[in-house]
Protein backbone atom coordinates (compact mmCIF):
# COMPACT_ATOMS: atom_id res chain seq x y z
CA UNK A 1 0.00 0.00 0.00
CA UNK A 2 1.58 3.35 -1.22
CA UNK A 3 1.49 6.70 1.29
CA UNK A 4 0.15 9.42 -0.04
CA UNK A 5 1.84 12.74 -0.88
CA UNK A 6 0.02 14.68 1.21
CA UNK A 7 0.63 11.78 4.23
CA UNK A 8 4.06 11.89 3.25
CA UNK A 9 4.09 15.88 3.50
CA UNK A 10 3.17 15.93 6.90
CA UNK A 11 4.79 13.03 8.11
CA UNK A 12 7.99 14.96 6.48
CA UNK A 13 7.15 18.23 8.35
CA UNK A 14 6.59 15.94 11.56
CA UNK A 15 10.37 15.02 11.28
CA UNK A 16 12.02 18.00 10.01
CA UNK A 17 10.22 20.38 13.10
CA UNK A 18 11.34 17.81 15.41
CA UNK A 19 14.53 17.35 14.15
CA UNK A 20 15.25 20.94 13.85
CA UNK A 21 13.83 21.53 17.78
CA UNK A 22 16.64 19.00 18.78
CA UNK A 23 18.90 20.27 16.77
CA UNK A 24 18.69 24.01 18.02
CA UNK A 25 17.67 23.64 21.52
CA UNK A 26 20.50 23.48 24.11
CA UNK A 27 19.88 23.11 28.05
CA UNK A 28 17.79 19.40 28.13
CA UNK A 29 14.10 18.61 28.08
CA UNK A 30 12.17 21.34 29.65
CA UNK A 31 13.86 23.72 27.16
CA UNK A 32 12.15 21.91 24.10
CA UNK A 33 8.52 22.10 25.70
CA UNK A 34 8.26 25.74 24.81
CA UNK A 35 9.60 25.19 21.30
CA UNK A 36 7.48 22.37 20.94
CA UNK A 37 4.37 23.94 22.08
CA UNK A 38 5.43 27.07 19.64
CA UNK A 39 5.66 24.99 16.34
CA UNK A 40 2.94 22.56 16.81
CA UNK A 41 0.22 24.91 18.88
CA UNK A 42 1.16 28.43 17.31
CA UNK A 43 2.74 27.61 14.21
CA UNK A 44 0.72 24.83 12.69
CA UNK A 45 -2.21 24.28 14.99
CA UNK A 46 -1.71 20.67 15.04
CA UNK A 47 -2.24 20.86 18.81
CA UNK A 48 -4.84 22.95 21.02
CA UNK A 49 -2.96 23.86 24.47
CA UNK A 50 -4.85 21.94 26.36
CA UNK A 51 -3.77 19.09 24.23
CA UNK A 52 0.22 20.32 24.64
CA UNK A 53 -0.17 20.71 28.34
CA UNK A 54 -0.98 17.03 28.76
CA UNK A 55 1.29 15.09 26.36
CA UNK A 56 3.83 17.43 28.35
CA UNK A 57 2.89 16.25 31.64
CA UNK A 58 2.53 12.28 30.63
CA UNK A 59 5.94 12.90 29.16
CA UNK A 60 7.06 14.47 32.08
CA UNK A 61 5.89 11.39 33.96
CA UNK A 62 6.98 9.03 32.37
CA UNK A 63 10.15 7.51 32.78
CA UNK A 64 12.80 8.38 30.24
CA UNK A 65 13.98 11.90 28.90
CA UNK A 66 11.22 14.44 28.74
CA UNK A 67 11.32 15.47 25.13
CA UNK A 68 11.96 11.72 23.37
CA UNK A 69 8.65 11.65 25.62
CA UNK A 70 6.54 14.30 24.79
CA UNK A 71 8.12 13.72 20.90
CA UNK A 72 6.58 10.15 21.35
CA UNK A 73 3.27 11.21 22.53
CA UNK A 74 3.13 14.13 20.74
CA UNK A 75 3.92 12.01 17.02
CA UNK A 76 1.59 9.48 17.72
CA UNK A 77 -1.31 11.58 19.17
CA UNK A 78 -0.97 13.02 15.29
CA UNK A 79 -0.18 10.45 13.11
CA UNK A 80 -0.28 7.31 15.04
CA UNK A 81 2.74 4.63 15.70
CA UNK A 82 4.28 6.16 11.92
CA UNK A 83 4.38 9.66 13.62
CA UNK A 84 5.74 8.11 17.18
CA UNK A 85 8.78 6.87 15.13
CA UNK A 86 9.68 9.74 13.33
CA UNK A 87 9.37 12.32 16.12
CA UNK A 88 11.74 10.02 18.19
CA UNK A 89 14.03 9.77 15.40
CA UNK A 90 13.23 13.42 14.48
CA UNK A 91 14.34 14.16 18.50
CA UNK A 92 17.34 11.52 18.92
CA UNK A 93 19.23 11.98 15.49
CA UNK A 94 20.21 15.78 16.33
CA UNK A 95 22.00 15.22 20.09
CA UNK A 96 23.59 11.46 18.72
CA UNK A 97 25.69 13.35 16.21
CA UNK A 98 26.45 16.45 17.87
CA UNK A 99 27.78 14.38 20.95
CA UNK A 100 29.51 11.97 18.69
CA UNK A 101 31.44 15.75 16.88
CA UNK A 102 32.04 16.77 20.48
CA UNK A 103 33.33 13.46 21.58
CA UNK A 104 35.45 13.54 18.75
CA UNK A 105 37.05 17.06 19.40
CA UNK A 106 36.75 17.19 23.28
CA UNK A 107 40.13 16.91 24.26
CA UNK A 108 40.94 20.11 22.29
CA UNK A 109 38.67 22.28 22.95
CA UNK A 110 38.54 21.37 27.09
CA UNK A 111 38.97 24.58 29.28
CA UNK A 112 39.02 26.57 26.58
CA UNK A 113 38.01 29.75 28.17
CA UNK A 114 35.69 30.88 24.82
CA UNK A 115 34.16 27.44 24.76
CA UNK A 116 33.35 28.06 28.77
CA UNK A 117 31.32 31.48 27.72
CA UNK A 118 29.63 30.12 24.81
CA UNK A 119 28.43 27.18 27.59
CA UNK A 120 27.57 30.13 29.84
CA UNK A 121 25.74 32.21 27.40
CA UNK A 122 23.92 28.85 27.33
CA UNK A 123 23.01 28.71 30.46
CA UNK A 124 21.32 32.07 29.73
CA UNK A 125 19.40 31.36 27.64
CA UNK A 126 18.01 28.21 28.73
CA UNK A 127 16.80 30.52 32.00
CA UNK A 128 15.24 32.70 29.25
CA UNK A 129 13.27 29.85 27.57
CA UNK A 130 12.26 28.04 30.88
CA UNK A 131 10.87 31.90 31.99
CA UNK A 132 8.87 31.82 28.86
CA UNK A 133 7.50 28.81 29.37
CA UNK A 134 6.37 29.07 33.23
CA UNK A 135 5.10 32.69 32.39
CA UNK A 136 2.67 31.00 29.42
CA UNK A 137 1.52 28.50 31.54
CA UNK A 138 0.79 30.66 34.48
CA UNK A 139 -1.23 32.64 32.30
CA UNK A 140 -3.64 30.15 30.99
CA UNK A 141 -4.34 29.02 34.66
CA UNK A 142 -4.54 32.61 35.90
CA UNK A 143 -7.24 32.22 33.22
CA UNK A 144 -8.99 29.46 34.59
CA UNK A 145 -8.92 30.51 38.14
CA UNK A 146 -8.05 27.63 39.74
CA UNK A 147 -6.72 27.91 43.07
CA UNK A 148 -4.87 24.53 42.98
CA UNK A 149 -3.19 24.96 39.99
CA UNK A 150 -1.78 28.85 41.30
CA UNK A 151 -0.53 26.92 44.45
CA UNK A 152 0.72 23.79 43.10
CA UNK A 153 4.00 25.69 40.74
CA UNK A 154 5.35 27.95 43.86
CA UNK A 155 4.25 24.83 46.51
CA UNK A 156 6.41 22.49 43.90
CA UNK A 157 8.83 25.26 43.41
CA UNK A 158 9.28 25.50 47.18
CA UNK A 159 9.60 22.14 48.22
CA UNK A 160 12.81 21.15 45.23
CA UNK A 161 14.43 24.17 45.81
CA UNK A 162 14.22 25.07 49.80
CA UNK A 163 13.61 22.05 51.20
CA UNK A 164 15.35 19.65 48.69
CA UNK A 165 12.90 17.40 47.97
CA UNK A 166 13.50 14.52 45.32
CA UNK A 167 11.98 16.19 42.13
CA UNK A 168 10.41 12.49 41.25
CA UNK A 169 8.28 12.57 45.11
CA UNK A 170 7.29 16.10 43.92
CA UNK A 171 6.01 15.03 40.71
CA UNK A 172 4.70 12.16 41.91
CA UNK A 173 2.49 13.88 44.33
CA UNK A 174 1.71 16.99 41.87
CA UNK A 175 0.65 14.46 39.62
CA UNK A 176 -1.75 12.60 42.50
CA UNK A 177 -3.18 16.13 43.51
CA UNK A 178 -3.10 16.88 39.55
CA UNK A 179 -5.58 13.65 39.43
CA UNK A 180 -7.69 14.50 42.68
CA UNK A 181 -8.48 17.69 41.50
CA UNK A 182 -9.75 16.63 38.03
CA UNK A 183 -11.87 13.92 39.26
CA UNK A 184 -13.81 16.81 41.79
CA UNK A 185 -13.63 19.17 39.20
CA UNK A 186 -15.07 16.88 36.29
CA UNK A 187 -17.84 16.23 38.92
CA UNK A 188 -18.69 19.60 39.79
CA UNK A 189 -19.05 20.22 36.05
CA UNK A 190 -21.67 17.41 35.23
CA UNK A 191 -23.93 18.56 38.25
């Protein structure tokens, strides 16, 4: 059975936007969220936000890296197990060959001190990107007025960063509070 071009089109774009995410994002997982979310949600509306917000947080808790994850989910929520592939390969290929040209060149370019500030500009704007991302997400529950989901970032926030809890007990309970909520919630709403 032959794809068609227009299946083949899209399956195309699928790989080439995540490819190019991968390829351009620097800092780990929670730095290609936002990208994500701006291609697929902005850019070509293959996603609501609602939709984005929860592949991100099954990909969040899931176990594995965050953005293979959300890649995963996100591919085969559009084009089934055909999409799942490509996004994974689309998300993989780009950090397997840089590593394997930095692997390659390490040794000369360790403590170089202009190497150290590009790594440092980095750093910067990873910060940026993560900002951008909380901000847009505060937002849309600022929109929805829900007291639990305005106390559950700082309360989350709070506990990793003050009180060094393990970052998987935090999600873990988010997610538990996450599920408590939306089962009273979905009630209220069918009353």
């Amino acid at each position: 059975m032959s794809m068609k071009s227009k299946d083949k089109k899209l399956y195309f774009k699928l790989f080439i936007s995540t490819f190019m995410i991968s390829a351009l994002t620097f800092g780990g997982g929670y730095v290609i969220v936002p990208l994500m979310r701006r291609r697929f949600v902005d850019e070509l509306k293959w996603l609501s936000e609602d939709d984005m917000l929860d592949l991100v947080a099954i990909g969040t808790s899931a176990p594995g890296p965050i953005a293979v994850n959300t890649a995963v989910l996100l591919g085969h929520r559009l084009f089934g197990t055909p999409g799942a592939l490509l996004a994974a390969l689309g998300t993989v290929l780009p950090p397997v060959l840089i590593n394997t040209a930095v692997v390659l060149v390490y040794n000369q370019i360790k403590g170089n001190p202009v190497v150290d500030a590009v790594f440092k500009g980095f750093q910067i704007g990873l910060a940026a990107i993560i900002t951008d991302v909380l901000l847009k997400y505060l937002k849309n529950i600022l929109k929805e007025k829900s007291v639990v989901q305005m106390l559950i970032i700082p309360a989350a926030f709070a506990a990793v960063y003050f009180f060094k809890i393990n970052i998987i007990a935090v999600l873990l309970f988010s997610g538990i509070v996450g599920i408590i909520y939306n089962i009273i919630y979905l009630r209220k709403t069918k009353e």
